[in-house]
N, C-alpha and C. Protein backbone atom coordinates (compact mmCIF):
# COMPACT_ATOMS: atom_id res chain seq x y z
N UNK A 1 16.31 -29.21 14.54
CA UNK A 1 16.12 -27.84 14.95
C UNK A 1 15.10 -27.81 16.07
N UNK A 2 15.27 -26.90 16.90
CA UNK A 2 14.14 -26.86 17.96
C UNK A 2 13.04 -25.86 17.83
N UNK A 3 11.84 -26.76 18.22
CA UNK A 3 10.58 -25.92 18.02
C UNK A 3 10.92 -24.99 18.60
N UNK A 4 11.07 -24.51 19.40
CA UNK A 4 11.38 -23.02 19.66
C UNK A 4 11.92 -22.00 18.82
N UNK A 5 12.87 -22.36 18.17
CA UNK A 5 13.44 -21.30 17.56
C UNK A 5 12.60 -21.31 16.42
N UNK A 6 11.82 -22.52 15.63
CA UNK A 6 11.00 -22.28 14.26
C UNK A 6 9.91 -21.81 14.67
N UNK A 7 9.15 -21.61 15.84
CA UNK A 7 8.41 -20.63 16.34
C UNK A 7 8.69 -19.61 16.52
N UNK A 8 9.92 -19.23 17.03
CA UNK A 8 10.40 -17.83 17.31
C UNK A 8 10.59 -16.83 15.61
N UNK A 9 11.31 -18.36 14.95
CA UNK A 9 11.45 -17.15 13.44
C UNK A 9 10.37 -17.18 12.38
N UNK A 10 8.89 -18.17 12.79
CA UNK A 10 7.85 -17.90 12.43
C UNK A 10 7.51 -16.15 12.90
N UNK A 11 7.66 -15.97 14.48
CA UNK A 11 7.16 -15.19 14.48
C UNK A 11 8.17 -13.56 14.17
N UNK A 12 9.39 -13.58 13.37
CA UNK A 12 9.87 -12.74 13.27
C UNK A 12 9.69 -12.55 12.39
N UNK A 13 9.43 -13.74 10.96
CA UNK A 13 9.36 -13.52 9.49
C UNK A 13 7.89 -12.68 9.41
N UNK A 14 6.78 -13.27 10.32
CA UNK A 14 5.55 -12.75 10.48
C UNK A 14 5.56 -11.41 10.83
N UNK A 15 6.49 -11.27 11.66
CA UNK A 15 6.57 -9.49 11.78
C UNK A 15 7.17 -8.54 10.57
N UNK A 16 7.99 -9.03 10.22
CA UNK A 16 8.85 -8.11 9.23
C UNK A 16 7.75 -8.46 7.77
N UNK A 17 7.12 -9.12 7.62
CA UNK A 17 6.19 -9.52 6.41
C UNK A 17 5.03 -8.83 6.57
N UNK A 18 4.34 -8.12 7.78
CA UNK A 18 3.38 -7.19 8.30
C UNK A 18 3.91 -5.89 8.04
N UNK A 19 4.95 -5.80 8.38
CA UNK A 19 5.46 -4.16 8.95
C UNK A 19 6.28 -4.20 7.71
N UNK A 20 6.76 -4.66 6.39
CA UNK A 20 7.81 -4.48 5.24
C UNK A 20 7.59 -3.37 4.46
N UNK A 21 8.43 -2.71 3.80
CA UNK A 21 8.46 -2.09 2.44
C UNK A 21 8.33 -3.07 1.63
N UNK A 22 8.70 -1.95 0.28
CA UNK A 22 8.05 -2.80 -1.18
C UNK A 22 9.87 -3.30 -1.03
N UNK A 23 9.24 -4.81 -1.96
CA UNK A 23 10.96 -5.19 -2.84
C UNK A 23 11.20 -4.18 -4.09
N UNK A 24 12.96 -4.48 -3.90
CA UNK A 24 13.13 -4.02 -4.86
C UNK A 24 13.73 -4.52 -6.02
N UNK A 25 13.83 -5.61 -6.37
CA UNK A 25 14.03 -6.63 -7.23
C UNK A 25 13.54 -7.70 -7.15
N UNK A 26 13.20 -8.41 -7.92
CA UNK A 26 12.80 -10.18 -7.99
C UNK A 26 13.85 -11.38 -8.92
N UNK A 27 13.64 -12.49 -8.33
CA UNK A 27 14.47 -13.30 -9.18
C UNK A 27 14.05 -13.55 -10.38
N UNK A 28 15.04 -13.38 -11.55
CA UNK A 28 14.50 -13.51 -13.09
C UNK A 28 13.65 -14.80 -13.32
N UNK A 29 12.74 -14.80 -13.45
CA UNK A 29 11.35 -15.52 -13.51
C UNK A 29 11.13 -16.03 -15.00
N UNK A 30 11.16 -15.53 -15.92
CA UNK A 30 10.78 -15.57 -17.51
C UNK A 30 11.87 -16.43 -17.89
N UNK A 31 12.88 -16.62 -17.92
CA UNK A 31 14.11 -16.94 -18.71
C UNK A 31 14.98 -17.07 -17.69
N UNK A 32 16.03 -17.81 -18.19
CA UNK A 32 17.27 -18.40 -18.22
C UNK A 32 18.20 -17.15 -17.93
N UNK A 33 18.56 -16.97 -16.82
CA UNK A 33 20.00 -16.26 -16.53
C UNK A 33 21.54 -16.92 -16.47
N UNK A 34 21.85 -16.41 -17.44
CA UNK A 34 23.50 -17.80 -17.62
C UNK A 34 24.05 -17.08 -16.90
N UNK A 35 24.33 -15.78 -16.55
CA UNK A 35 25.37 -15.02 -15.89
C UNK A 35 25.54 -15.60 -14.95
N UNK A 36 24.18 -15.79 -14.31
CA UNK A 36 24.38 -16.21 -12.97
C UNK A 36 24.18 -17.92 -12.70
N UNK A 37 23.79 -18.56 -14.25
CA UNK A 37 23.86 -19.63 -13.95
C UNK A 37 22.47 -19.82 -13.14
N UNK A 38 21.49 -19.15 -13.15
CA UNK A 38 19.69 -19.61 -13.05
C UNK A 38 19.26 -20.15 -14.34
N UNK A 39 19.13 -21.25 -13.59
CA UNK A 39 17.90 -22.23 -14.67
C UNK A 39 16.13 -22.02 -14.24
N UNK A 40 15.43 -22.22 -15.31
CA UNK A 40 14.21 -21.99 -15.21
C UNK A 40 13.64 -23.23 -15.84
N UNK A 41 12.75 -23.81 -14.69
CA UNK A 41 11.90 -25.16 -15.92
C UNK A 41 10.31 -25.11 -15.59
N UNK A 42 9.81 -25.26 -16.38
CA UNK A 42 8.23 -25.21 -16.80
C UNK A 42 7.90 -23.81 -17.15
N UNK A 43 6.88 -23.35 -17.32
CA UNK A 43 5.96 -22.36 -17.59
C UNK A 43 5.63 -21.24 -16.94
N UNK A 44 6.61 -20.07 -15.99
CA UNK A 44 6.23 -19.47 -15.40
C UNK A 44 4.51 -18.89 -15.19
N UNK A 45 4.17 -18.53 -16.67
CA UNK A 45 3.07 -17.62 -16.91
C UNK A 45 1.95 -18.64 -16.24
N UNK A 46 1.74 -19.92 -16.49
CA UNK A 46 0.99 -21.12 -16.08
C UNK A 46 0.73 -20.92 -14.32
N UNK A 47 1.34 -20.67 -13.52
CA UNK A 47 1.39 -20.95 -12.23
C UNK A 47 1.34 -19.65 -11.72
N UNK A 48 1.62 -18.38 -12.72
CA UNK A 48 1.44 -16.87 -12.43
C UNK A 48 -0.32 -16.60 -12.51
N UNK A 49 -0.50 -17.75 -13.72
CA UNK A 49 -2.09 -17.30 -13.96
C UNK A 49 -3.44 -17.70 -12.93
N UNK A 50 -2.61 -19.37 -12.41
CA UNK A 50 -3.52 -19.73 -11.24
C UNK A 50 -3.51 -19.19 -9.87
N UNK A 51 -2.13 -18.77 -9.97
CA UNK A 51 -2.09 -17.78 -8.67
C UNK A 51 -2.87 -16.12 -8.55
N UNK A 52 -3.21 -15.74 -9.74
CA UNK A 52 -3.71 -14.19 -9.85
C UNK A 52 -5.33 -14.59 -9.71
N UNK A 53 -5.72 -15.56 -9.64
CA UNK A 53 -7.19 -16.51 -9.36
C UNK A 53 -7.22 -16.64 -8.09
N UNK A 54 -6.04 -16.89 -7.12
CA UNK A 54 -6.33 -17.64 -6.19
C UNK A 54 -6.13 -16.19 -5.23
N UNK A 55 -7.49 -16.84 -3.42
CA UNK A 55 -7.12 -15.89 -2.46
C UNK A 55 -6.58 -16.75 -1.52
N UNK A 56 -5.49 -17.78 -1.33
CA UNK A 56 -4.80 -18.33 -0.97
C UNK A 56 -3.75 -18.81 -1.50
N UNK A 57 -2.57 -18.98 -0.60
CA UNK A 57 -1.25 -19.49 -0.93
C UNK A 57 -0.64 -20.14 0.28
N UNK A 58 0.50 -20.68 -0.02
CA UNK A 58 0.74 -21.85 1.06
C UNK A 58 2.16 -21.54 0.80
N UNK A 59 2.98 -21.02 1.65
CA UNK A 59 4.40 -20.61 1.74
C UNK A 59 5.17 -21.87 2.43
N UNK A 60 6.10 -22.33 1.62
CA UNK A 60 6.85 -23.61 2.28
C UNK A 60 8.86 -23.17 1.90
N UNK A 61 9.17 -23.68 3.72
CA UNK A 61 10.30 -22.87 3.77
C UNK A 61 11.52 -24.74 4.43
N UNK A 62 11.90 -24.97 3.79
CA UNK A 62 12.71 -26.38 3.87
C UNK A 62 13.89 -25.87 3.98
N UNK A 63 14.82 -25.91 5.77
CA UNK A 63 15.37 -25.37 6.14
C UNK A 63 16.52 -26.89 6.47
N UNK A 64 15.70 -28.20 5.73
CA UNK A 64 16.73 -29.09 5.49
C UNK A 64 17.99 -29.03 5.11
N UNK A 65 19.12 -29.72 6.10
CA UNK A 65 20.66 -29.92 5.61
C UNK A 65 20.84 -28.27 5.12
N UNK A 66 20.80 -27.46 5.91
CA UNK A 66 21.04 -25.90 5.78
C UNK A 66 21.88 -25.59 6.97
N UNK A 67 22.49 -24.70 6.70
CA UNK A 67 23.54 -23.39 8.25
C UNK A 67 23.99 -22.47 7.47
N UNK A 68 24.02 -21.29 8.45
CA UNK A 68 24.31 -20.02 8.54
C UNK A 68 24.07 -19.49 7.32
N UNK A 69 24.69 -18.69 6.46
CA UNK A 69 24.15 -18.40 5.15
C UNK A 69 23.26 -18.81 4.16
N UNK A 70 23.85 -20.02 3.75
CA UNK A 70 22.70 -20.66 3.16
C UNK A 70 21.02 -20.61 3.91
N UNK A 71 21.12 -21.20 5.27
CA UNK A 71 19.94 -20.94 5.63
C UNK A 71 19.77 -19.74 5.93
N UNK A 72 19.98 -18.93 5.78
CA UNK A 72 19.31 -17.30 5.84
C UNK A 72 19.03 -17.23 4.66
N UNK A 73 19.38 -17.84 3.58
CA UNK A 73 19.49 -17.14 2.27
C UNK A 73 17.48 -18.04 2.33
N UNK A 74 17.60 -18.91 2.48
CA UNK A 74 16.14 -19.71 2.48
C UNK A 74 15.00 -19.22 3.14
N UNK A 75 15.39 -18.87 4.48
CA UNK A 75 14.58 -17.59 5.12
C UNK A 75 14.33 -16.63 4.80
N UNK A 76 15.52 -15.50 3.87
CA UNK A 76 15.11 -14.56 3.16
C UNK A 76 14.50 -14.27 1.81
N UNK A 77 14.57 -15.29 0.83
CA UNK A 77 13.85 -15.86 -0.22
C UNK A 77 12.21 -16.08 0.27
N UNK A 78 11.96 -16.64 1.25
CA UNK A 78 10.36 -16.82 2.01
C UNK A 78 9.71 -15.53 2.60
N UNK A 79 10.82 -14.68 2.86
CA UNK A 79 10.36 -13.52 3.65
C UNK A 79 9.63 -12.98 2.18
N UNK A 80 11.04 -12.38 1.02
CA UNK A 80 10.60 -11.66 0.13
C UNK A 80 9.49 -12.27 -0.58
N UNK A 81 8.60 -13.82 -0.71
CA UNK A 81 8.11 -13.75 -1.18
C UNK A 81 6.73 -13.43 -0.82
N UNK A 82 6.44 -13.63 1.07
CA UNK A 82 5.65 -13.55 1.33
C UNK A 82 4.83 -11.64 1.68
N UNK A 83 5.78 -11.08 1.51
CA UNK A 83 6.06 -9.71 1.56
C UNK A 83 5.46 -9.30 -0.08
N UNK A 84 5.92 -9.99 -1.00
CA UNK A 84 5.25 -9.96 -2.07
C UNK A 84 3.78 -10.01 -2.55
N UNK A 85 3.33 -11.07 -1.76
CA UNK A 85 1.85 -11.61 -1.87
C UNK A 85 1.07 -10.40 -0.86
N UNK A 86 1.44 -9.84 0.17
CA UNK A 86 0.65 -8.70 0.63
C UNK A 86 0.80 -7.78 -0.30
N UNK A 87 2.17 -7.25 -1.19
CA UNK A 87 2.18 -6.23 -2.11
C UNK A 87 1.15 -5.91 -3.65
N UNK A 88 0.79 -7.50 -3.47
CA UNK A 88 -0.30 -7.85 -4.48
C UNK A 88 -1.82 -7.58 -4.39
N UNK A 89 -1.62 -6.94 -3.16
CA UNK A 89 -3.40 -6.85 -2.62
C UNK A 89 -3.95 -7.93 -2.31
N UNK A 90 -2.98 -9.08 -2.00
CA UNK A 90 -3.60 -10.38 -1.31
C UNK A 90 -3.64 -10.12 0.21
N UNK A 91 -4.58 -10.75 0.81
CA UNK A 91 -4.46 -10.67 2.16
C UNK A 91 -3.73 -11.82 2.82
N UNK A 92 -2.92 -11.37 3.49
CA UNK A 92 -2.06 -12.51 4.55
C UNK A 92 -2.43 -13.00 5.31
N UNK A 93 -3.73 -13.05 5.76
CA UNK A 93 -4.79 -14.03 6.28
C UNK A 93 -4.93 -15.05 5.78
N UNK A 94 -4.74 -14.85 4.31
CA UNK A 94 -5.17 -16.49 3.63
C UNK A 94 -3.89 -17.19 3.36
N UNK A 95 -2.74 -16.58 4.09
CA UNK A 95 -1.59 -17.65 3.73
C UNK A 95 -1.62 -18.45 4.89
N UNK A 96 -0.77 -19.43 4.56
CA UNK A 96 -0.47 -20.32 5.30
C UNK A 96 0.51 -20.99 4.64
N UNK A 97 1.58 -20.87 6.17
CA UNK A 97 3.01 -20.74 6.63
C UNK A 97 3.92 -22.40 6.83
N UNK A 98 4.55 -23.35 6.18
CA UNK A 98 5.24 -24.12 6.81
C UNK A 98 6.46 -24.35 6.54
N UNK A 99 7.09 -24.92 8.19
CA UNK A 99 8.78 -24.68 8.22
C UNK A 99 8.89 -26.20 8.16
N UNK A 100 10.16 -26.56 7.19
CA UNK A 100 10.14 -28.06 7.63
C UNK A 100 11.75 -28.28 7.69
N UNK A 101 12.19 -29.09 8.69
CA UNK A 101 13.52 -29.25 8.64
C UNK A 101 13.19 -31.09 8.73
N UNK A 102 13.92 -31.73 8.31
CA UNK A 102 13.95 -33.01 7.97
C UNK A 102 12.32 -33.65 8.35
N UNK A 103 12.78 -34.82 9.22
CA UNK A 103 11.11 -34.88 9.07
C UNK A 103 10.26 -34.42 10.12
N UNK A 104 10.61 -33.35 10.41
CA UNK A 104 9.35 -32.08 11.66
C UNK A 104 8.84 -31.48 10.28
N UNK A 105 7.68 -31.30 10.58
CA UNK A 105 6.93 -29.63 9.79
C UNK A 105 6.41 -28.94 11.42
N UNK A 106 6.29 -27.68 10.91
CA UNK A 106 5.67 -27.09 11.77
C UNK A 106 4.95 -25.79 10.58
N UNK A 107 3.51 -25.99 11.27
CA UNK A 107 2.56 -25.03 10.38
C UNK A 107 2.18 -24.00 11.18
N UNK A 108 2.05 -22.54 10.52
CA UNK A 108 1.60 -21.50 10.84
C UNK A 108 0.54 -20.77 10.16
N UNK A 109 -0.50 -19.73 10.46
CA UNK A 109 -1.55 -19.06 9.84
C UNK A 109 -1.74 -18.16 10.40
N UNK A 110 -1.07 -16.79 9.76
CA UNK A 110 -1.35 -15.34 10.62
C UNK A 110 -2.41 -15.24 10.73
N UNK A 111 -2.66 -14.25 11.54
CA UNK A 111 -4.26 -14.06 12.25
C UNK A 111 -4.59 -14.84 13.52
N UNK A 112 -4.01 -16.52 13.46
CA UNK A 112 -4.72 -17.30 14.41
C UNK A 112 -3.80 -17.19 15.25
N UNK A 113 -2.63 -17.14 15.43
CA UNK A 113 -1.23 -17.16 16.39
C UNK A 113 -1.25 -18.68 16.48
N UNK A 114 -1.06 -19.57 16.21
CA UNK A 114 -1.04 -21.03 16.49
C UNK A 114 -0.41 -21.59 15.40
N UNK A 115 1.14 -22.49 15.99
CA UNK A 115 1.87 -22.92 15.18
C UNK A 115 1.40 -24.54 15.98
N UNK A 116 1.62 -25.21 14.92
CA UNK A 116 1.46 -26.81 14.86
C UNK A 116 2.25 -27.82 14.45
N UNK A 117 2.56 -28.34 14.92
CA UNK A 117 4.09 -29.45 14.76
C UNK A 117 2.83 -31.06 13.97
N UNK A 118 4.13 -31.74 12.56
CA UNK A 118 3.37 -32.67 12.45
C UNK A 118 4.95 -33.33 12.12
N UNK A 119 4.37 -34.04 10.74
CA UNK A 119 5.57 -34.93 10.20
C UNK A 119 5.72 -34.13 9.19
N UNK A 120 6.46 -34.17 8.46
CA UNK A 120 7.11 -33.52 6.89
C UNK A 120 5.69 -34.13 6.30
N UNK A 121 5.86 -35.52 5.89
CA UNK A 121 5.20 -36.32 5.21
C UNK A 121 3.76 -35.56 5.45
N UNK A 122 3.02 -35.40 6.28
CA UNK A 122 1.93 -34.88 6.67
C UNK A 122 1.63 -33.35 6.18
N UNK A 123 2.48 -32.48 6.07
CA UNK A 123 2.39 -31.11 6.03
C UNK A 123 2.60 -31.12 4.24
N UNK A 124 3.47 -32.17 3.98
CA UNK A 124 3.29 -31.94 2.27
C UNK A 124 2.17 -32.73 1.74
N UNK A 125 1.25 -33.48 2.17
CA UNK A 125 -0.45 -34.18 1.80
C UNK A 125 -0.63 -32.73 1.81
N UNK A 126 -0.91 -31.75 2.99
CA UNK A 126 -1.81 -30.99 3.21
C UNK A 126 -1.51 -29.67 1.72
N UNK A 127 0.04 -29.14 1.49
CA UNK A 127 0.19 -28.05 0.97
C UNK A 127 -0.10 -28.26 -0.56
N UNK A 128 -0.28 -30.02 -0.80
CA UNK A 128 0.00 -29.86 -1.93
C UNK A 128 -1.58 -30.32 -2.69
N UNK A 129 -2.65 -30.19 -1.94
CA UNK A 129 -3.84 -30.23 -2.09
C UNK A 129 -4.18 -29.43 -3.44
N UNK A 130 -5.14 -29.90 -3.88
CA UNK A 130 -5.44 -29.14 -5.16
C UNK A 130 -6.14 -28.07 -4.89
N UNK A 131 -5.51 -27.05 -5.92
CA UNK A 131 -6.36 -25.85 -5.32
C UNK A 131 -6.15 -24.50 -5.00
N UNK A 132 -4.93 -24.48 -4.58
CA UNK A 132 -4.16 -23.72 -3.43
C UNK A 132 -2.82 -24.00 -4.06
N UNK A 133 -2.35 -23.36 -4.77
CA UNK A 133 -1.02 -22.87 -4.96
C UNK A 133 -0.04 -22.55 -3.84
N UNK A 134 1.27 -23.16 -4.10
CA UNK A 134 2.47 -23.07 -3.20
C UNK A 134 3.40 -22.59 -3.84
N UNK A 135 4.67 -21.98 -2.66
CA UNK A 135 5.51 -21.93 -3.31
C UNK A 135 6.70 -22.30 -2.55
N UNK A 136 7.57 -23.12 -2.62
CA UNK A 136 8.18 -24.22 -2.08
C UNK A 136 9.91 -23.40 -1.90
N UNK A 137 10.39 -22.80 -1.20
CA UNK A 137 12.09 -22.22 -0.97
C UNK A 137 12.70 -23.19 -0.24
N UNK A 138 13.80 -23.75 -1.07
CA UNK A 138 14.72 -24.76 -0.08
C UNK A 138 16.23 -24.21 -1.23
N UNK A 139 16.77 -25.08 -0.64
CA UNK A 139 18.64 -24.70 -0.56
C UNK A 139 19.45 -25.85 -1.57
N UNK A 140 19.87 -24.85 -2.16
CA UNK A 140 20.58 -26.01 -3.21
C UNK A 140 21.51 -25.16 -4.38
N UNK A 141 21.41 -25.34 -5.60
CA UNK A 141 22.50 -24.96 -6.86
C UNK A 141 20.60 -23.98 -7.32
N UNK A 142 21.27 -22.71 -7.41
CA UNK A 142 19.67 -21.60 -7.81
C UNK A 142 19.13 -21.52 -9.04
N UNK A 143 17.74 -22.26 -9.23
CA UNK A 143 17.03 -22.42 -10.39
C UNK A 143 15.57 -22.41 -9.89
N UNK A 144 14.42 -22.28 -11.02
CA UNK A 144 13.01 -22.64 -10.40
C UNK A 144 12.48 -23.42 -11.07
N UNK A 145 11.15 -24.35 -10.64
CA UNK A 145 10.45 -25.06 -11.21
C UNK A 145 9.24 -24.66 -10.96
N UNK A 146 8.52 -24.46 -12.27
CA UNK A 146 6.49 -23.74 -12.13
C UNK A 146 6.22 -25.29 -12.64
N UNK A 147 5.01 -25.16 -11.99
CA UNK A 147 3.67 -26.20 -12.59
C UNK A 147 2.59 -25.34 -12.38
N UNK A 148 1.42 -25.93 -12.77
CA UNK A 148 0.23 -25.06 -12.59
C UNK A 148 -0.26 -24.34 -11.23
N UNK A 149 0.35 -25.42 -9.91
CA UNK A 149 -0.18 -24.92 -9.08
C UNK A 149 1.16 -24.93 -8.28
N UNK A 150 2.44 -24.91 -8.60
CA UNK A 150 3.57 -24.34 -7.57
C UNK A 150 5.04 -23.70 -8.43
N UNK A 151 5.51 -23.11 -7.31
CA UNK A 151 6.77 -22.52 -8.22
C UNK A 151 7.72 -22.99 -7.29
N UNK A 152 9.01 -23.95 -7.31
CA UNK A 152 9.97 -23.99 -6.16
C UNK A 152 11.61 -23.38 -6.45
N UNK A 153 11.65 -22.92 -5.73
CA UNK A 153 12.86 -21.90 -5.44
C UNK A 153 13.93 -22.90 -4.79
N UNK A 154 14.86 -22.87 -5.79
CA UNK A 154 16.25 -23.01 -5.13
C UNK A 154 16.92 -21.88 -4.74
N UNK A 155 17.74 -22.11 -3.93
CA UNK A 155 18.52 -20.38 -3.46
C UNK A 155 19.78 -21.07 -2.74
N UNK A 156 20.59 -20.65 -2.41
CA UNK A 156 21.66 -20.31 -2.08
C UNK A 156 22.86 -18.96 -1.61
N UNK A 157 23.28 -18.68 -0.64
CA UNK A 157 23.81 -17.41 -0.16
C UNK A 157 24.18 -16.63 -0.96
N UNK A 158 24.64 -17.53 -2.21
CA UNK A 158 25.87 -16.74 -3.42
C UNK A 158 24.27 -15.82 -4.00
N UNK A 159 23.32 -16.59 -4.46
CA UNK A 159 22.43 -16.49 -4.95
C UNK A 159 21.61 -15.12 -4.80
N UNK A 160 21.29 -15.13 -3.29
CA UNK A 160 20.42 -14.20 -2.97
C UNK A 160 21.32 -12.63 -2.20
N UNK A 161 22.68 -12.37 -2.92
CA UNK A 161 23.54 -11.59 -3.45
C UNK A 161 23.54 -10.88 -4.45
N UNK A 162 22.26 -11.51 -5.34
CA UNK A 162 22.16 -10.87 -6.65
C UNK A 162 21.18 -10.41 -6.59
N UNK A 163 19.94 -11.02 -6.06
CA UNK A 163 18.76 -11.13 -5.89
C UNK A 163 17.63 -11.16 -5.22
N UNK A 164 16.61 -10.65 -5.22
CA UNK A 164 15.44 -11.05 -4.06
C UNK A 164 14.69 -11.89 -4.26
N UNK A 165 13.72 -12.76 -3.80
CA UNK A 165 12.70 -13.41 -3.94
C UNK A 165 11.28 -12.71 -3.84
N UNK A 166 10.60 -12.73 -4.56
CA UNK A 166 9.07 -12.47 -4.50
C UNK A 166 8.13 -12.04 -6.35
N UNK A 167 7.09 -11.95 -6.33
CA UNK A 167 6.30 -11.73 -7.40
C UNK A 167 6.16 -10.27 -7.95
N UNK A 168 5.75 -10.18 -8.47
CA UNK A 168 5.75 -8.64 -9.81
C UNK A 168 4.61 -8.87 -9.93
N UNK A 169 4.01 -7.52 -9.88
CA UNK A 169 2.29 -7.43 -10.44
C UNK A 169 2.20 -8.08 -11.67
N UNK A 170 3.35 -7.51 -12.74
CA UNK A 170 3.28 -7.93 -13.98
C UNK A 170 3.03 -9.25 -14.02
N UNK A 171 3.94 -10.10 -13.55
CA UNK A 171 4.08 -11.72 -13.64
C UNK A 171 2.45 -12.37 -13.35
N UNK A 172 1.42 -11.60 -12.29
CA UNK A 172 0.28 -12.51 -11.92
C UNK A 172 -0.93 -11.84 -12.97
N UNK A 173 -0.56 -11.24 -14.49
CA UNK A 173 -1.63 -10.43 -14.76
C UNK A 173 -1.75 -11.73 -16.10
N UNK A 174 -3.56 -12.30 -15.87
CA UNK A 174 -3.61 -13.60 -16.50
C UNK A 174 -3.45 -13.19 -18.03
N UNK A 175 -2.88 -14.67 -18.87
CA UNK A 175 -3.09 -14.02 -20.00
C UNK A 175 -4.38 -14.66 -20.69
C-alpha cells in the first residue's frame, strides 16, 4: 500500500473520529453470539477494567491481505472504536494510531500531525509495551480475544452488517 494513501486515511479516520456522533451499537462483547457465529475468548471484564484505569490507548488497524469491503470493514471497526474512546471522556490526545499492512507500520498521534513509517516488527515492540492497552482490528472469520491489556477484533464485511465496533460506558465500569 502506499504511504500516501495510509496518510491520507490516517487523516480522514482522524477527522471523522473528531467531528463523530455517538455509536449506535457495539459488537456483543460479554458472550458468544451463535447467530452470527461471534466467538469470544478470554475475559472481557479483565481488559475493560485496565482500560477504565488507563489515559492511554494504542489503536492498531492491520489492513494485511485485505480489499474493498473487507478492508473498509477494518477501517470502520477502528473508526467506531476510536470514536468510542472520545465518547468515554478519554482524550484523543493520548491515543496513538497504527496502520500496518504487511511489513510497513506507519504510526500516528493526534495533536502532533506527524505520521512515521517503521517495520511491522518495530511498531508491535512499541504497542505492545506494558502499560498501555491496545486494541488490535484486522480481517478474518469475526470473533474477539481480551487479555489484560488488549482486545483484538476480527471483522469482516458480512460482519460489520450487523454491527459496530467500539466500547460502552457500561463495559469500562471496574468491578
Amino acid at each position: 500500500m502506499n504511504k500516501l494513501f495510509l496518510l491520507l486515511l490516517f487523516a480522514i479516520a482522524f477527522s471523522l473520529i473528531l467531528s463523530a456522533g455517538c455509536l449506535q451499537t457495539n459488537p456483543p462483547m460479554n458472550e458468544t453470539n451463535t447467530t452470527h457465529e461471534y466467538k469470544v475468548f478470554g475475559d472481557p471484564s479483565v481488559f475493560f477494567a485496565s482500560l477504565s484505569k488507563s489515559k492511554n490507548i494504542s489503536l492498531i488497524m492491520d489492513l494485511t491481505n485485505t480489499e474493498g469491503e473487507d478492508r473498509q470493514a477494518v477501517i470502520a471497526c477502528l473508526i467506531g472504536v476510536a470514536k468510542s474512546w472520545g465518547e468515554l471522556g478519554k482524550n484523543v490526545s493520548f491515543m496513538t494510531n497504527y496502520a500496518i499492512e504487511g511489513d510497513t507500520c506507519l504510526k500516528g498521534v493526534p495533536g502532533i500531525n506527524e505520521t512515521t513509517a517503521t517495520s511491522t516488527s518495530a511498531c508491535v515492540a512499541e504497542y505492545t509495551t506494558p502499560g498501555i492497552p491496545y486494541v488490535a482490528v484486522s480481517y478474518g472469520q469475526p470473533e474477539s480475544y481480551f487479555s489484560n491489556s488488549s482486545w483484538r477484533i476480527i471483522v469482516n464485511k458480512e460482519y460489520m452488517k450487523i454491527s459496530d465496533c467500539g466500547f460502552k460506558a457500561s463495559d469500562t465500569v471496574a468491578q
